[in-house]
Protein backbone atom coordinates (compact mmCIF):
# COMPACT_ATOMS: atom_id res chain seq x y z
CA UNK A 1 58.33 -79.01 -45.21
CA UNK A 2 55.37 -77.61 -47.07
CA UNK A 3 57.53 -77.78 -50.73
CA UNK A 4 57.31 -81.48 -50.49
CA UNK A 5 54.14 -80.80 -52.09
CA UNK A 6 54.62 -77.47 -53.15
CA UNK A 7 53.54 -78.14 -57.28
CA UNK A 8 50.13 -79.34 -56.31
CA UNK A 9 49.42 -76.20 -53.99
CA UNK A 10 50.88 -74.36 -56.80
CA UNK A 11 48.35 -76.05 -59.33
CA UNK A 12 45.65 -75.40 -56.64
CA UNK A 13 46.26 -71.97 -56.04
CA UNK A 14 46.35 -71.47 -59.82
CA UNK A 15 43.32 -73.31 -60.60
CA UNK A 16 41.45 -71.84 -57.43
CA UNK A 17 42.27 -67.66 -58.77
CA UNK A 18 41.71 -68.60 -62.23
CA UNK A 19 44.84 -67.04 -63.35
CA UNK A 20 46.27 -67.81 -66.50
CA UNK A 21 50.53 -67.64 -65.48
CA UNK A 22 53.41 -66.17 -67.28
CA UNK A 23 55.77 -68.88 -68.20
CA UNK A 24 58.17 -66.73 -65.06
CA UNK A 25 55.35 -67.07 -62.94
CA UNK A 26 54.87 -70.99 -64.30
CA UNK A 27 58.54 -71.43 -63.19
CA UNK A 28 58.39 -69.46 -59.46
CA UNK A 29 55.37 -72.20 -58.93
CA UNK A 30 57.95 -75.13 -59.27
CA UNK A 31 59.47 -76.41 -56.13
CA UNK A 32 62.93 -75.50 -57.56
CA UNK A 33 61.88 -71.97 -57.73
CA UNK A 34 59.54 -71.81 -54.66
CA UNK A 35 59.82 -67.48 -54.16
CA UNK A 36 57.51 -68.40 -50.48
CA UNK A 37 57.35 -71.05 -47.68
CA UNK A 38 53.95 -69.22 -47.47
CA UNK A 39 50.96 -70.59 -49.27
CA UNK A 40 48.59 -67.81 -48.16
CA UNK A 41 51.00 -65.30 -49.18
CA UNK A 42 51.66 -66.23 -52.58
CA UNK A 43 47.67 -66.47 -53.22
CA UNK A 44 47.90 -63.06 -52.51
CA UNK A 45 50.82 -62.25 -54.50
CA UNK A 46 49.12 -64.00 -57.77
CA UNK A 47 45.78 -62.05 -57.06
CA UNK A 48 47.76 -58.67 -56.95
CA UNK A 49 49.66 -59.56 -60.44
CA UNK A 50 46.61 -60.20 -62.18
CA UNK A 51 44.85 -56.79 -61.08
CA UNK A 52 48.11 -55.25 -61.77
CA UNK A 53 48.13 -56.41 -65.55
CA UNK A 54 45.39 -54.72 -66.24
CA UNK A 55 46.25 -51.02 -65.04
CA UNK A 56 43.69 -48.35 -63.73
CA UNK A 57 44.83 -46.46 -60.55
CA UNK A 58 41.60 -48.85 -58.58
CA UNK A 59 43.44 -51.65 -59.80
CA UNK A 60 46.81 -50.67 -58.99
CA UNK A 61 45.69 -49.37 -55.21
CA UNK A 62 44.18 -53.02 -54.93
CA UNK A 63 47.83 -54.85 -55.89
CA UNK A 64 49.49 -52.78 -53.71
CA UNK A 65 47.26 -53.83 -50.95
CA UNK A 66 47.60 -57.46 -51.58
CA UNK A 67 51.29 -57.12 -52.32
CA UNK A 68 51.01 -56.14 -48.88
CA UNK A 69 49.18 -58.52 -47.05
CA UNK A 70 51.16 -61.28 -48.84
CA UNK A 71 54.47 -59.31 -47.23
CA UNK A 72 52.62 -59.15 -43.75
CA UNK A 73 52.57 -62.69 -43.88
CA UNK A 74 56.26 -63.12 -45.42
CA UNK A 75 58.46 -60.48 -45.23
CA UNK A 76 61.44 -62.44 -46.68
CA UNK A 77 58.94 -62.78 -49.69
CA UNK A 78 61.26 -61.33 -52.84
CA UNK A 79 59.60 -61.17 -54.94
CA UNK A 80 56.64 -59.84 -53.41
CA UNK A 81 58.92 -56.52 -52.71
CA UNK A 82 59.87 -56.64 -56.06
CA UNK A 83 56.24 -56.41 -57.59
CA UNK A 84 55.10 -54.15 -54.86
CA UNK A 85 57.57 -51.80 -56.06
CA UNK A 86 56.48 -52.47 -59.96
CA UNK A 87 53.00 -51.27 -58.71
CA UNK A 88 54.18 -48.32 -56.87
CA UNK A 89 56.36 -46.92 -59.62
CA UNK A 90 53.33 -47.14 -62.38
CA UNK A 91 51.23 -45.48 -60.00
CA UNK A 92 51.72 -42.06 -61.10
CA UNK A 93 51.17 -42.98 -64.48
CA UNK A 94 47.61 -43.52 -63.46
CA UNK A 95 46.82 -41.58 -60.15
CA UNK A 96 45.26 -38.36 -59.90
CA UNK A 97 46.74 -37.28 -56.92
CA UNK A 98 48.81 -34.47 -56.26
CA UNK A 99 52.69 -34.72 -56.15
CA UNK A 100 51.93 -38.52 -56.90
CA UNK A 101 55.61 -38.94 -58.39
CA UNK A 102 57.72 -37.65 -55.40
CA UNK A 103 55.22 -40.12 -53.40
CA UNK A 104 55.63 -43.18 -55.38
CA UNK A 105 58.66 -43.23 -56.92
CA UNK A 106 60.75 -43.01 -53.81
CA UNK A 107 58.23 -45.94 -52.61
CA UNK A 108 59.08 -48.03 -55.42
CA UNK A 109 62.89 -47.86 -54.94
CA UNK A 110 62.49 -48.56 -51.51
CA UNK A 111 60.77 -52.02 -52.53
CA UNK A 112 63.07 -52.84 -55.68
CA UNK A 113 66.28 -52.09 -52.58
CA UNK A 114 64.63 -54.60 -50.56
CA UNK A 115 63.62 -57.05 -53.05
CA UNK A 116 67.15 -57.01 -54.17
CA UNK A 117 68.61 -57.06 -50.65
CA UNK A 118 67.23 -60.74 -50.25
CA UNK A 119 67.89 -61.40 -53.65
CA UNK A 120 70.07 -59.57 -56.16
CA UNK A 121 69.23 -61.43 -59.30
CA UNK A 122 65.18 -60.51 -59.65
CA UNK A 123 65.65 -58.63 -62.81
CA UNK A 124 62.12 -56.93 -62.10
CA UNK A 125 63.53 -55.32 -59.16
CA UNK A 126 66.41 -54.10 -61.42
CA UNK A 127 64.04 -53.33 -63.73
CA UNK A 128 62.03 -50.77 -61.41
CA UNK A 129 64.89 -48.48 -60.69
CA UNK A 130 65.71 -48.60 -64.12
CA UNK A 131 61.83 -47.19 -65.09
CA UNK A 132 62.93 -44.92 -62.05
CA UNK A 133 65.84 -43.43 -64.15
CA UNK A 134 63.39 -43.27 -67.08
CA UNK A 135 61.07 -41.03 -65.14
CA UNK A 136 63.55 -39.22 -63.76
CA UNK A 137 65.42 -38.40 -67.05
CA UNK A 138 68.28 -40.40 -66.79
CA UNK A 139 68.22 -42.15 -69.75
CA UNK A 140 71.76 -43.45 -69.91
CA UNK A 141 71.28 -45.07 -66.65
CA UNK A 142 68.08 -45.99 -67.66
CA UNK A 143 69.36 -47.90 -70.73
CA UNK A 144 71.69 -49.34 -68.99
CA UNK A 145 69.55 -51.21 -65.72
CA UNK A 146 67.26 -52.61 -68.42
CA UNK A 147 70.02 -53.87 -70.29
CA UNK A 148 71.23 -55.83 -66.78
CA UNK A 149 67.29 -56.48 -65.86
CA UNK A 150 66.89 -58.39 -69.17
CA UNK A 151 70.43 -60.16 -68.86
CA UNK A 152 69.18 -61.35 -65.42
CA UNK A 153 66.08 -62.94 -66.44
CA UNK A 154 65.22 -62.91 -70.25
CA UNK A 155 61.73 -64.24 -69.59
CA UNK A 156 60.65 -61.96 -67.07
CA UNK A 157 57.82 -59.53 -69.70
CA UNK A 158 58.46 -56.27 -67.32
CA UNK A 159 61.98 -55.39 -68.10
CA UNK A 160 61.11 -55.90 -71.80
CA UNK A 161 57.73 -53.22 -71.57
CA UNK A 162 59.67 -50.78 -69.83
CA UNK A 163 62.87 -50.86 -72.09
CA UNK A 164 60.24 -50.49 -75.12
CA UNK A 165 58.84 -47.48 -73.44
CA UNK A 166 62.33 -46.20 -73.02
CA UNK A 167 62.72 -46.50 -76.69
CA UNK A 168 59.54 -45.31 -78.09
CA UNK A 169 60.54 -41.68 -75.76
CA UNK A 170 63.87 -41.40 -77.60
CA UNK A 171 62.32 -42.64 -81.25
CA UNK A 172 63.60 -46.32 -81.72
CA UNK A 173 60.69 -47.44 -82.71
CA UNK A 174 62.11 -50.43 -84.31
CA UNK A 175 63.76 -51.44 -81.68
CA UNK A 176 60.69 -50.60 -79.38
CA UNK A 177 58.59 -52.94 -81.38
CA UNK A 178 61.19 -55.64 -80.83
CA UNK A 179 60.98 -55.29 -77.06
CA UNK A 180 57.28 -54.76 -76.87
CA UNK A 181 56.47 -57.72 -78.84
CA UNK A 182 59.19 -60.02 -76.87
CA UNK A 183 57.25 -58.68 -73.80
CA UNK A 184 53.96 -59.75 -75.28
CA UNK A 185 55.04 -63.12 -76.68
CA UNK A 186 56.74 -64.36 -73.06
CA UNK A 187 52.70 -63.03 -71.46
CA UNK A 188 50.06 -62.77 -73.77
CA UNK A 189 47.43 -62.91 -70.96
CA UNK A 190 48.55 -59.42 -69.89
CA UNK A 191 46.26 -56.85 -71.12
CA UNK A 192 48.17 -53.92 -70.39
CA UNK A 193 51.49 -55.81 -72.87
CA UNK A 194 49.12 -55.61 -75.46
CA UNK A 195 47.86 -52.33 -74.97
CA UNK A 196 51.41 -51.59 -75.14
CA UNK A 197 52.26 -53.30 -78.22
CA UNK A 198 48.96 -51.52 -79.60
CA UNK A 199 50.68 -48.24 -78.96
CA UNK A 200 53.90 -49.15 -80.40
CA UNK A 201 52.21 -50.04 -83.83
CA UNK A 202 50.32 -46.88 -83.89
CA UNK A 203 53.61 -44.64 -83.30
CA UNK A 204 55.11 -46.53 -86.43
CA UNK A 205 51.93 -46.04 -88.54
CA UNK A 206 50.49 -49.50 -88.17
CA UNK A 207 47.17 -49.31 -88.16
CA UNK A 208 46.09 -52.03 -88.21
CA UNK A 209 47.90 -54.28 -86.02
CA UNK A 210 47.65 -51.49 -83.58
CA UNK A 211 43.75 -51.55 -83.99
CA UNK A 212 44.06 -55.57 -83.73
CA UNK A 213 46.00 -55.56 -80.23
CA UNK A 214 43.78 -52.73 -78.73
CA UNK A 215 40.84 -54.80 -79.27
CA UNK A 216 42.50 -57.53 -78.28
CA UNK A 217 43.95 -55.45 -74.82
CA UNK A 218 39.89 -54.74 -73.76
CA UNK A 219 39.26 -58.17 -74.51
CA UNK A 220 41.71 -59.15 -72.13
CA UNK A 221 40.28 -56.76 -69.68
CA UNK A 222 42.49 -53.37 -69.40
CA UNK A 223 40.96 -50.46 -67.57
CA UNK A 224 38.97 -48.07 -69.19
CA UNK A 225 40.34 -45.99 -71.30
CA UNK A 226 44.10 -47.33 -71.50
CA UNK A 227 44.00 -47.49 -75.28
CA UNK A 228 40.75 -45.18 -75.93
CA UNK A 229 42.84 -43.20 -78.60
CA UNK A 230 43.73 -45.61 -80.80
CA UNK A 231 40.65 -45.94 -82.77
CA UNK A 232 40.38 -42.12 -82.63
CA UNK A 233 43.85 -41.60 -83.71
CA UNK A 234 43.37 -44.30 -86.84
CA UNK A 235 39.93 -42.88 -88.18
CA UNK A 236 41.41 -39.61 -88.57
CA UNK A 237 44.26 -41.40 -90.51
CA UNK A 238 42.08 -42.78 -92.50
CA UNK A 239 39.42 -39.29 -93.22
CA UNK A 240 37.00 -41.27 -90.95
CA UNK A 241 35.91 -37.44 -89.94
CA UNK A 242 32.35 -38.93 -88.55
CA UNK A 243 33.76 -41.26 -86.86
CA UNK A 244 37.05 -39.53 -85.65
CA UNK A 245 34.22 -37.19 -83.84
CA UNK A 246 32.50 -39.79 -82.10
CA UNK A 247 35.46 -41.69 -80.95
CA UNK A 248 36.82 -38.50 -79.73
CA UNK A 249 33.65 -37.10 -77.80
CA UNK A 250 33.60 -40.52 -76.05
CA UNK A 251 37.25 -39.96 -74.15
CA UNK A 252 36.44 -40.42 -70.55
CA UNK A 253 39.41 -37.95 -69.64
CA UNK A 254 38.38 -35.28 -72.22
CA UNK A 255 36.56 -31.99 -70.00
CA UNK A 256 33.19 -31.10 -71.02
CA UNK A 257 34.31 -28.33 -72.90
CA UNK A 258 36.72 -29.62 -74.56
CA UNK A 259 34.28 -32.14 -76.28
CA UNK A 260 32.72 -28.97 -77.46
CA UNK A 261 35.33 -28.47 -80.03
CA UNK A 262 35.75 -31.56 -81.28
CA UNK A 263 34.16 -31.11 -84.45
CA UNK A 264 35.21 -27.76 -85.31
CA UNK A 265 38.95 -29.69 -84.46
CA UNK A 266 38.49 -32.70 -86.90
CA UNK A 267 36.70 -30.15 -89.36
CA UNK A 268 39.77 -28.20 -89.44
CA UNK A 269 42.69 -31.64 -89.47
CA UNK A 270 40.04 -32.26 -92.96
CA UNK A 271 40.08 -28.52 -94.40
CA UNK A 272 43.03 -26.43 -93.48
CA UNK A 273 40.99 -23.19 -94.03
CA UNK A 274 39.28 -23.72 -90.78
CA UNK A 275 42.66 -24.33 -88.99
CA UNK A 276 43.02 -20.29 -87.94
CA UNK A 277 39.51 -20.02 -86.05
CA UNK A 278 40.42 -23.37 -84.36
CA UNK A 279 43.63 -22.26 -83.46
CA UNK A 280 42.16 -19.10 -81.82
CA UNK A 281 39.82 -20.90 -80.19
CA UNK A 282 42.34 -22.94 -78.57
CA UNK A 283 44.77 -20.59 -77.56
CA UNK A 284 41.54 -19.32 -76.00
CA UNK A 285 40.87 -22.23 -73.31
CA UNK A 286 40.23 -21.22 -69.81
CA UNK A 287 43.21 -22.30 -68.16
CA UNK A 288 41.42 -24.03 -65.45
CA UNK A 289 40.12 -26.24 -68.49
CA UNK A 290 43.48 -27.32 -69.95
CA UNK A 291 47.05 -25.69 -69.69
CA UNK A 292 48.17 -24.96 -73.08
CA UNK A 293 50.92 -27.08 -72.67
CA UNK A 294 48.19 -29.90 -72.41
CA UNK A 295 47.14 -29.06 -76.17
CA UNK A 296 50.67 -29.70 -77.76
CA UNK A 297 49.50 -32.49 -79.96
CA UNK A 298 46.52 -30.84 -81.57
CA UNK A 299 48.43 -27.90 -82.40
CA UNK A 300 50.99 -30.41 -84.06
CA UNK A 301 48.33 -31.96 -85.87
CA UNK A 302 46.83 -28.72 -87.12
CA UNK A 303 50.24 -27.96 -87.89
CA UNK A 304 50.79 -25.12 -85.66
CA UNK A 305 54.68 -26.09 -84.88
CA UNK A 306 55.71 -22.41 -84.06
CA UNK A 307 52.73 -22.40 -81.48
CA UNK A 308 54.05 -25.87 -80.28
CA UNK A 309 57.52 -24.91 -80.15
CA UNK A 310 56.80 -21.38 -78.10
CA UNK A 311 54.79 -23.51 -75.38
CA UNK A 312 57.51 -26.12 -75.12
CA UNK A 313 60.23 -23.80 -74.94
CA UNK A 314 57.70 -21.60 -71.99
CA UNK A 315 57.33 -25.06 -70.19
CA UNK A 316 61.19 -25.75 -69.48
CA UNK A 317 61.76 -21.89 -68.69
CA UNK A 318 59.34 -22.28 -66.03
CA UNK A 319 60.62 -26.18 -65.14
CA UNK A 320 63.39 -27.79 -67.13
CA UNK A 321 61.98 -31.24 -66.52
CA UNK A 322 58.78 -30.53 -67.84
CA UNK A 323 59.12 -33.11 -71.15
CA UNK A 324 59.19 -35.79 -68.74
CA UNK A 325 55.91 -34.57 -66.97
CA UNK A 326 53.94 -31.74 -68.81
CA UNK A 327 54.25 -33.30 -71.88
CA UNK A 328 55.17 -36.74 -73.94
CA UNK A 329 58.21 -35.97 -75.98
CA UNK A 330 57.28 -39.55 -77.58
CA UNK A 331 54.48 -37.85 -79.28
CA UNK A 332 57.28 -36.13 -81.24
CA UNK A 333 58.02 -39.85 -83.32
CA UNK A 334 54.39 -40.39 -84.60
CA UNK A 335 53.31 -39.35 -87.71
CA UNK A 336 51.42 -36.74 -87.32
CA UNK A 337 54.87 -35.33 -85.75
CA UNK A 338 56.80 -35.36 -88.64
CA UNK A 339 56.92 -32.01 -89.89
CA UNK A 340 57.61 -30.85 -86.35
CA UNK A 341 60.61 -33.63 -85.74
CA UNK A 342 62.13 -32.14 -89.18
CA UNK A 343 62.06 -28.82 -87.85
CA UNK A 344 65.55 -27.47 -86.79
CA UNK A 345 64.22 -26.25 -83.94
CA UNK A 346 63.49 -30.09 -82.58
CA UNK A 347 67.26 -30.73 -82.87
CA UNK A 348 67.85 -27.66 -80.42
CA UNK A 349 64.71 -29.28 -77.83
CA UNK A 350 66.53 -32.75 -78.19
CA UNK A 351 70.23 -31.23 -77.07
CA UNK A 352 68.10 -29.70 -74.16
CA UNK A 353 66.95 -32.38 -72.76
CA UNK A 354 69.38 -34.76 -73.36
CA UNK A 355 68.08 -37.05 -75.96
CA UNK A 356 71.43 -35.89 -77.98
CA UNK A 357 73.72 -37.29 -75.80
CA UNK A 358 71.32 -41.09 -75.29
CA UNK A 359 71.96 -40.91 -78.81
CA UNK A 360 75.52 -40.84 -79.93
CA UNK A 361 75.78 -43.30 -77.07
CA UNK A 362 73.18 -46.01 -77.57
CA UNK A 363 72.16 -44.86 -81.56
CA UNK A 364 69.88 -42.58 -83.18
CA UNK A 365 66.49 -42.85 -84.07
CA UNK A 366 64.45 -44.64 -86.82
CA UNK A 367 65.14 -42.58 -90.30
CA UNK A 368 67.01 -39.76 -88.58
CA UNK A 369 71.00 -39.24 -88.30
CA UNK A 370 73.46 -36.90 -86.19
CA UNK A 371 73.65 -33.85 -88.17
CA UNK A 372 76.64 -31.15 -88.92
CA UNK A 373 77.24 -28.02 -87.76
CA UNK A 374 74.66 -26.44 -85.09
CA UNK A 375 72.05 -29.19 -86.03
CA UNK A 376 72.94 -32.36 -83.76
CA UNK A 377 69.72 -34.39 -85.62
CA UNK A 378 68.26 -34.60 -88.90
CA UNK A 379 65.17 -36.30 -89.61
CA UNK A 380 63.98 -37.71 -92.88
CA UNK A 381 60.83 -38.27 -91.97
């Protein structure tokens, strides 16, 4: 029986990869906890969940592969099925390819059903088809399968990133942070939990904890241009307007001419007399550039909410899942949003899309309360 030794091919494997383990990942290498009879196949399963902490569709394509080849050579292998289908249902996220979430998605329940077929307690499996709901705008359910996913297995960092995702899009920030920093703590070699946590501070107007954990995220080696905004985002705060332009011109995903009105942007989020020619000269933007729907934040942040509102309201006339896809609704809790969250016209978007009924079920968000009347939310800030 190969587990008669299975800690020192654990140890082996481990110090051969050079992979620092979650404490989960510390325990599946136990012989109490062996998830494989298959030595080969769990070398391959460790290689895939360090490429897959750091993000970047490469890096994802390459998990999925190993995932793979470790289920080639075990297909009883858990939870190999059940990361597999973590990497499948993030690709989207990161992929540019066409129609990536009706691929994917369907992928990644597939592997969470399977991983849970040979064993129903994996709370990451649970945990996928609870992200699944998420993306799919089910938030009840959504809460609900991360709830069980955590229950499961407390220690396991993935149910905890997702749920704070889940709450950062419906504006629980405090309770986001919670989650995102219990993710963090139980894996703090995982660059793409600290990019996360990074994020979370910077929605809550942390600056500069959310500065400290994005350095700390490229330190630990996430992909290019996971947490690019941050900096950007926090020298603006600050009326860092050189800077703000630099950090902005350097976004790998911003078009060519896009980066062209970058300074006339930041001149304009300094002097509100230059907000009308920048406004025209967004609304202006070859389509085959950037959708307008694509341009909802810097029209918040020059404080063009009746602009923002008519392109939101044009997006889910033309799809009425669009918030999940065409553009972040969590953009709506940062700072910069709060004008536009206070607006009465937000309440009417949240009843739309069903962030009104998450709410009276699982609580409201951070500094706002159900309102009276025709207004179902009112924000204090």
């Amino acid at each position: 029986d190969i587990f008669t030794v299975q800690d020192e091919i654990a140890t082996a494997i481990v110090n051969k990869l050079k992979i620092e383990l979650a404490p989960r990942e510390q325990q599946l290498a136990q012989r109490d906890a062996a998830p494989t009879e298959n030595v080969e196949a769990y070398e391959f399963y460790l290689q895939a969940r360090a490429i897959w902490k750091r993000r970047g569709e490469d890096n994802l394509r390459r998990a999925v592969e190993l995932y793979q080849s470790a289920l080639a050579r075990d297909p009883g292998f858990a939870r190999a099925h059940a990361a597999l289908a973590s990497a499948y249902v993030v690709l989207p996220g990161y992929s540019g390819e066409e129609g990536d979430e009706e691929k994917y998605l369907p992928m990644a329940e597939q592997s969470a059903r399977q991983a849970l077929a040979l064993d129903p307690k994996i709370g990451e499996a649970h945990a996928v088809l609870a992200q699944i709901n998420s993306e799919r705008g089910n938030l009840l359910d959504a809460e609900s399968g991360f709830f069980f996913a955590i229950s499961l297995e407390p220690n396991e960092p993935t149910p905890h990133h997702w749920y704070s995702i889940l709450l950062q899009k419906v504006g629980r920030l405090d309770a986001a942070l919670e989650q995102a920093r219990r993710a963090y703590e139980l894996d703090p070699s995982a660059p793409v939990l600290a990019s996360n946590l990074a994020n979370t501070y910077l929605m809550r107007g942390d600056d500069e904890q959310a500065l400290r954990f994005s350095q700390l995220a490229g330190e630990l080696g996430i992909s290019s241009g996971a947490s690019e905004g941050i900096d950007a985002t926090v020298a603006m705060r600050r009326g860092q307007w050189d800077e703000s332009k630099r950090l902005l011109s350097a976004q790998e995903h911003l078009p060519p001419e896009l980066k062209l009105k970058v300074g006339d942007f930041v001149d304009a989020i300094a002097n509100p007399a230059r907000r009308p020619a920048v406004v025209a000269g967004l609304r202006a933007v070859d389509p085959e550039v950037a959708e307008q729907v694509d341009l909802l934040m810097p029209y918040i942040q020059l404080g063009q909410n009746d602009i923002a509102f008519q392109i939101i309201e044009g997006s889910l006339e033309r799809d009425r899942m669009a918030w999940l896809h065409d553009w972040n609704v969590m953009n709506a809790w940062s700072p910069e949003a709060a004008a536009f969250r206070k607006d009465p016209r937000f309440s009417k978007l949240a009843e739309r899309i069903g962030l009104v009924d998450y709410w009276k079920q699982y609580g409201y968000p951070d500094r706002c309360h159900a309102g009276t009347g025709d207004v179902a939310l009112v924000c204090s800030s």
